[in-house]
Protein backbone atom coordinates (compact mmCIF):
# COMPACT_ATOMS: atom_id res chain seq x y z
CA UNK A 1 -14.87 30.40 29.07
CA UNK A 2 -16.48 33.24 27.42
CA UNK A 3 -19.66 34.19 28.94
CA UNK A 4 -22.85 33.32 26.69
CA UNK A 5 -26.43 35.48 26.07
CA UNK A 6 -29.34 33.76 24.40
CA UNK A 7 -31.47 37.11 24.04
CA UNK A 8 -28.84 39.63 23.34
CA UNK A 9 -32.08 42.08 22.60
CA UNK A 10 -34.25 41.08 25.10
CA UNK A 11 -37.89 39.55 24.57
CA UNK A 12 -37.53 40.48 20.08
CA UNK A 13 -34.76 37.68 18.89
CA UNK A 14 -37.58 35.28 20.64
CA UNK A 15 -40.62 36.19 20.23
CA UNK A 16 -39.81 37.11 16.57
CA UNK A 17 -38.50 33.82 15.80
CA UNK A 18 -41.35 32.15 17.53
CA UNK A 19 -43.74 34.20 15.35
CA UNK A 20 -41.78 32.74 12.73
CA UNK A 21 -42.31 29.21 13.87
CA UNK A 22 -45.71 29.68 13.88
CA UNK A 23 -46.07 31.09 10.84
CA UNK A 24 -44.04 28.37 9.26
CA UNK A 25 -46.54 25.97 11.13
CA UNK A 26 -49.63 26.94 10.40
CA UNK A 27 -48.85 27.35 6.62
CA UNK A 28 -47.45 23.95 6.37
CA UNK A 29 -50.69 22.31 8.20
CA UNK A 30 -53.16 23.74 5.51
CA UNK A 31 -50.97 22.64 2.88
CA UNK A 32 -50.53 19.15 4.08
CA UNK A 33 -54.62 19.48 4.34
CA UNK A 34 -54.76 19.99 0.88
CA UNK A 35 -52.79 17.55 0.13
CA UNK A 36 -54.54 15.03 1.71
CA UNK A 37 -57.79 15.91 -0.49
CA UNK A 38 -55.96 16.49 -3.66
CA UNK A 39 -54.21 13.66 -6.50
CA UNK A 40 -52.22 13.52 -8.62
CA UNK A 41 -49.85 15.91 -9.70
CA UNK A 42 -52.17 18.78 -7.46
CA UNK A 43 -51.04 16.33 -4.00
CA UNK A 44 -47.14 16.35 -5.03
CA UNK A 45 -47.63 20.46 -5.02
CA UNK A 46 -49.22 20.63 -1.82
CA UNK A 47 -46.61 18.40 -0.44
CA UNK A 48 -43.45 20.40 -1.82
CA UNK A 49 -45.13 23.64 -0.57
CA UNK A 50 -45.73 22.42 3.09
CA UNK A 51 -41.98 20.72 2.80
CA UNK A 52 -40.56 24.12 2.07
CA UNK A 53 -42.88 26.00 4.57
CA UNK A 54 -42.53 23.88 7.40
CA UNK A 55 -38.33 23.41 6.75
CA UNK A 56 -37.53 26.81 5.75
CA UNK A 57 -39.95 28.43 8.61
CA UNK A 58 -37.47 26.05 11.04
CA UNK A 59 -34.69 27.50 9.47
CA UNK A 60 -35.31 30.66 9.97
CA UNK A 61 -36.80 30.29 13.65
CA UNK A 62 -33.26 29.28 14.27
CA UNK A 63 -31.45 31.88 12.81
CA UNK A 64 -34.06 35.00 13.99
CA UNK A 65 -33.76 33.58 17.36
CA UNK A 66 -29.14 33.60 16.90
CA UNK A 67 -29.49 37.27 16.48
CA UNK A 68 -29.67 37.53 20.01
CA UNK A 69 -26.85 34.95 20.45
CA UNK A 70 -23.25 36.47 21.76
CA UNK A 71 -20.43 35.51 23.32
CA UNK A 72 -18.51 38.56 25.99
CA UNK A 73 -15.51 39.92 24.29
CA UNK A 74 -15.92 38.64 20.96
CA UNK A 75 -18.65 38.92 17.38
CA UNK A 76 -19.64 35.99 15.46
CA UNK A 77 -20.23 35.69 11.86
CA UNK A 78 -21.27 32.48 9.50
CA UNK A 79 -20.24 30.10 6.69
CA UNK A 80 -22.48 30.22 4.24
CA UNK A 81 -21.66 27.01 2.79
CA UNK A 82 -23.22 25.43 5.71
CA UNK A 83 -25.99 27.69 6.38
CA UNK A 84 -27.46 27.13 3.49
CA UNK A 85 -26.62 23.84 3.62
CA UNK A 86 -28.07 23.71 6.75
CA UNK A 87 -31.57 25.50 5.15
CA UNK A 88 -31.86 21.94 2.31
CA UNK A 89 -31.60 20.04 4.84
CA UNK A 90 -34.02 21.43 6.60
CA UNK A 91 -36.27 21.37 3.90
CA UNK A 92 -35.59 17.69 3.19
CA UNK A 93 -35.83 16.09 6.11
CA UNK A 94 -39.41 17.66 6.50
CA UNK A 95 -40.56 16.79 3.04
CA UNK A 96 -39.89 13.19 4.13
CA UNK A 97 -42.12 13.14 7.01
CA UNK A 98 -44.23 15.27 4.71
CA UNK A 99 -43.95 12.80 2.12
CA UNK A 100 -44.20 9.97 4.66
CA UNK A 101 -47.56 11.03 6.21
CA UNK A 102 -48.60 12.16 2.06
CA UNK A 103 -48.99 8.86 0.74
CA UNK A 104 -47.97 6.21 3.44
CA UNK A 105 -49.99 3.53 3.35
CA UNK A 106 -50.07 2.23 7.16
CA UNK A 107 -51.05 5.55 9.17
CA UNK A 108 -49.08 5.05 12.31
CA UNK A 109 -45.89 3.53 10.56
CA UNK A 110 -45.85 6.16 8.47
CA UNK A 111 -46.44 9.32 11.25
CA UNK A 112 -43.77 7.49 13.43
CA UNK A 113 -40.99 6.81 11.15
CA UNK A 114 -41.66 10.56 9.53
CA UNK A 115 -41.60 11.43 13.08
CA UNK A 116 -38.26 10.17 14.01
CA UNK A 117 -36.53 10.93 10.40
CA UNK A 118 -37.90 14.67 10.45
CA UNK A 119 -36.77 15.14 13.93
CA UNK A 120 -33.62 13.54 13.71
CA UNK A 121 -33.00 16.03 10.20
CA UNK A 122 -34.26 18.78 12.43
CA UNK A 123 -32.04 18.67 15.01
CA UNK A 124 -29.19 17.89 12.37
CA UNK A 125 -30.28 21.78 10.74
CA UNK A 126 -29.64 22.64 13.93
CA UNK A 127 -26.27 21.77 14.88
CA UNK A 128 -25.19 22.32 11.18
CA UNK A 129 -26.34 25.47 11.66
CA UNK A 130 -24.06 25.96 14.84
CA UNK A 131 -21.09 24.92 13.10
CA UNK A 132 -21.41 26.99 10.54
CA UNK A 133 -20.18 29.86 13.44
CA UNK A 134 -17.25 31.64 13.04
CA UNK A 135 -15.94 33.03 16.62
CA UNK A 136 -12.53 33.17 18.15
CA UNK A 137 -12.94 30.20 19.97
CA UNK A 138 -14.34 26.13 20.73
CA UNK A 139 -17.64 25.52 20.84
CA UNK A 140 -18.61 22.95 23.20
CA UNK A 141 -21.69 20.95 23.92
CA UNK A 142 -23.21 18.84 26.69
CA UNK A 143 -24.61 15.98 25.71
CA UNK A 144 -26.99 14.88 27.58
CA UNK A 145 -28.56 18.55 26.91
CA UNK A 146 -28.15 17.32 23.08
CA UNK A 147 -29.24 14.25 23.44
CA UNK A 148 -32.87 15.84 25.33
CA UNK A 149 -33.32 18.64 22.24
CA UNK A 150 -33.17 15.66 19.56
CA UNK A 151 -36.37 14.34 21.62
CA UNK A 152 -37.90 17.39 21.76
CA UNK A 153 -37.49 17.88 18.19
CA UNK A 154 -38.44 13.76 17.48
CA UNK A 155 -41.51 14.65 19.45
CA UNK A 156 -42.25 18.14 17.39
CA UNK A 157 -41.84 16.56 14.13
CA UNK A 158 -43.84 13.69 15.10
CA UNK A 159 -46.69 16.27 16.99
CA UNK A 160 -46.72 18.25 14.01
CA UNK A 161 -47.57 15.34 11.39
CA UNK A 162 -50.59 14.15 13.28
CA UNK A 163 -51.49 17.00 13.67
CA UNK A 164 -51.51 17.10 9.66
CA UNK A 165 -53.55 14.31 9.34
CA UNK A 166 -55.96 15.06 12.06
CA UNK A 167 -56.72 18.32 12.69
CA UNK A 168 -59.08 20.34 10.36
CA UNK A 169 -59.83 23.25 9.38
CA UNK A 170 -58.65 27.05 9.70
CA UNK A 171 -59.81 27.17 13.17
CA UNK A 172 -58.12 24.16 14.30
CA UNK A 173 -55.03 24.61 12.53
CA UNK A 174 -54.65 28.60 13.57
CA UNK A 175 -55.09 26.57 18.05
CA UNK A 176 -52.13 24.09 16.08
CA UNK A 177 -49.91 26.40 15.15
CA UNK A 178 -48.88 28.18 18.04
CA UNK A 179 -48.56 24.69 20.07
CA UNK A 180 -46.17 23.71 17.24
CA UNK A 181 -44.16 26.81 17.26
CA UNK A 182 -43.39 26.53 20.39
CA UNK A 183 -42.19 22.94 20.24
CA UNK A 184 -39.97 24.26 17.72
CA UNK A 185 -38.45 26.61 20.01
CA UNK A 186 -38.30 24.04 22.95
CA UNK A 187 -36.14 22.72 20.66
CA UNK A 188 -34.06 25.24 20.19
CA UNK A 189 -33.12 26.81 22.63
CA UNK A 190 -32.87 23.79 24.93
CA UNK A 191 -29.98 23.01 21.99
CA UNK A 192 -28.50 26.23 23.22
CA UNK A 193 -28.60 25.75 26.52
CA UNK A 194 -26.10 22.56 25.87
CA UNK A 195 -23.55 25.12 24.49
CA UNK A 196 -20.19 26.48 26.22
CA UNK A 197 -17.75 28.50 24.46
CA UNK A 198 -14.09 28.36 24.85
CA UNK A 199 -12.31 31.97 23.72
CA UNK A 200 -8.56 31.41 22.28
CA UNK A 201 -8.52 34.55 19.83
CA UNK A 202 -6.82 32.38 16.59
CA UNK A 203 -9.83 32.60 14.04
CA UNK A 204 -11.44 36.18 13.25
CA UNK A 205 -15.26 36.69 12.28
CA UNK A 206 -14.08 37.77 8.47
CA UNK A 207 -14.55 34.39 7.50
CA UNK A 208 -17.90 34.35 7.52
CA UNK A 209 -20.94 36.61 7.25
CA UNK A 210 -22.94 38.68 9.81
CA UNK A 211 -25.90 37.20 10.67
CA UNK A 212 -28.16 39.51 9.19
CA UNK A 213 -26.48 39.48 5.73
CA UNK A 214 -27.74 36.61 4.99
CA UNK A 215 -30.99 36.28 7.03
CA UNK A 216 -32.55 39.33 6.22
CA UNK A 217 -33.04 38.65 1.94
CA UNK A 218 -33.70 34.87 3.04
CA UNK A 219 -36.53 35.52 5.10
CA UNK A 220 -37.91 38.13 2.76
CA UNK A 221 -37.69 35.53 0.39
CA UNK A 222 -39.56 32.85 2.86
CA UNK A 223 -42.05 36.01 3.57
CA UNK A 224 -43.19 36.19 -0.41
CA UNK A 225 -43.03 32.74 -0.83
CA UNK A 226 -45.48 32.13 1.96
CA UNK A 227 -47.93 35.37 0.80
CA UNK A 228 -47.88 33.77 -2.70
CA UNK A 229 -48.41 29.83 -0.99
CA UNK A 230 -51.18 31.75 0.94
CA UNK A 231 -52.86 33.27 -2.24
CA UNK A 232 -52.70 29.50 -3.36
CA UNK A 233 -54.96 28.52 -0.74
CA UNK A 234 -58.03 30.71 -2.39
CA UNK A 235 -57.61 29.99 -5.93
CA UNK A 236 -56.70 26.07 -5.57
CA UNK A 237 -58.69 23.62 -7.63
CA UNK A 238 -58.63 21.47 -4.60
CA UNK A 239 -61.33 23.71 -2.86
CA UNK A 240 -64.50 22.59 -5.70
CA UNK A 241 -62.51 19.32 -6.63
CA UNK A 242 -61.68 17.66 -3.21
CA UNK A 243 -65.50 16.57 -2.50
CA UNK A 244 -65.74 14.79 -5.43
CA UNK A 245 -62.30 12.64 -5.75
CA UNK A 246 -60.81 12.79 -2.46
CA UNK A 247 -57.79 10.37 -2.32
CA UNK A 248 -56.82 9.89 1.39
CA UNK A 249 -55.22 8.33 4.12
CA UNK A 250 -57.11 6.48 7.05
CA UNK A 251 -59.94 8.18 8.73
CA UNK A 252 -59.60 11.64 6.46
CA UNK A 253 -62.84 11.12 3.90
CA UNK A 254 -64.88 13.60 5.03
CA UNK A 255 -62.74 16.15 5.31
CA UNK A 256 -62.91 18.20 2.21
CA UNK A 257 -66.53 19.44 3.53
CA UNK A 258 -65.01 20.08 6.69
CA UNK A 259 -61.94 22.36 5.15
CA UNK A 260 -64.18 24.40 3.65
């Protein structure tokens, strides 16, 4: 059995990726806001942008946080078939619950079946994103381990979507955020705690790619991406517009005056 590290670097794999999570978190709860006061075409944007936010700040919690993953004796390097593959899904499985939450029409069918998809398609990202390693060796898992980080993450997704619809305001959502991100670590690294490694020395890490050869253009991508999303937020029509057509779900009426 080859002998496993989660924090390789010490306290900056996790507390980056956490940062990340956050990030990721609070960006996708003001968008979802908007959304929530905005139609038409203006609601579909908001949606898309706090699918992508939310999925791809996941994403790369997960991966930030692998840079201080080893094995003793051995390096490990990715597909990149399935990491990015593991990325749309991501992304997809959160615009569902975003989606869901968006324009369901029953409040609590919608947050707890967006709940349940989005965590289930979180957790998937996550394994995917495990088998996309290439090390000289099995990787194992416990199960019940797995079985407790796809709750964690069903209960993260689900936390995270009322907390879309219900919590308001910069404020409010900046408290949110960090609760969220670290959910979304929970998550993660109780995944990694299910995982054992079994060294045999027949595969070689140059069939994949070092970690950071892919994760460090990604996340500068994610990091414009979310400065541009964030310049959104001051420019949107939905700021002057929301008070006077607001289009929403349940209890959420009042809330343009409050967002402001």
């Amino acid at each position: 059995m080859g002998e496993i590290h989660h924090a390789d670097h010490g306290w900056v794999t996790p507390a980056a990726s956490y940062l990340i999570a956050c990030l990721g978190a609070f960006v996708a709860l003001r968008g979802t806001r908007w959304a929530l006061v905005s139609t038409g075409r203006t609601r579909v944007y908001w949606l898309l942008f706090a699918s992508v936010s939310l999925g791809a700040g996941i994403w790369s919690m997960h991966f930030i946080a692998m840079l201080g993953f080893s094995v003793t004796g051995t390096e490990i390097s990715y597909r990149p078939d399935l990491t990015v593959l593991s990325l749309l899904v991501a992304i997809a499985v959160v615009g569902i619950g975003v989606f869901s939450v968006g324009y369901g029409r029953r409040r609590w069918t919608a947050l707890l079946a967006g709940g349940l998809t989005t965590g289930v398609g979180v957790a998937a990202m996550h394994y995917l994103g495990m088998a996309a390693m290439v090390l000289p060796g099995f990787v194992g898992y416990d199960r019940a381990t797995v079985a407790l980080s796809v709750g964690i993450a069903v209960f993260a997704a689900t936390a995270a979507l009322w907390a879309a619809l219900n919590i308001r305001g910069t404020l409010a959502v900046l408290a949110a955020a960090p609760v969220m991100g670290v959910a979304v670590c929970a998550m993660h690294y109780t995944g990694m705690a299910a995982v054992s490694v079994r060294l045999h020395g027949t595969r070689t890490v140059e069939d994949g790619l070092m970690a950071l050869q892919f994760i460090f253009p990604l996340v500068v991508g994610l990091g414009c991406f979310i400065f541009v999303g964030s310049l959104a937020f001051a420019v949107s029509p939905s700021r002057s517009a929301a008070g006077a057509q607001p289009i929403l779900v349940g209890r959420a009426a009042p809330l343009a005056a409050r967002e402001r």
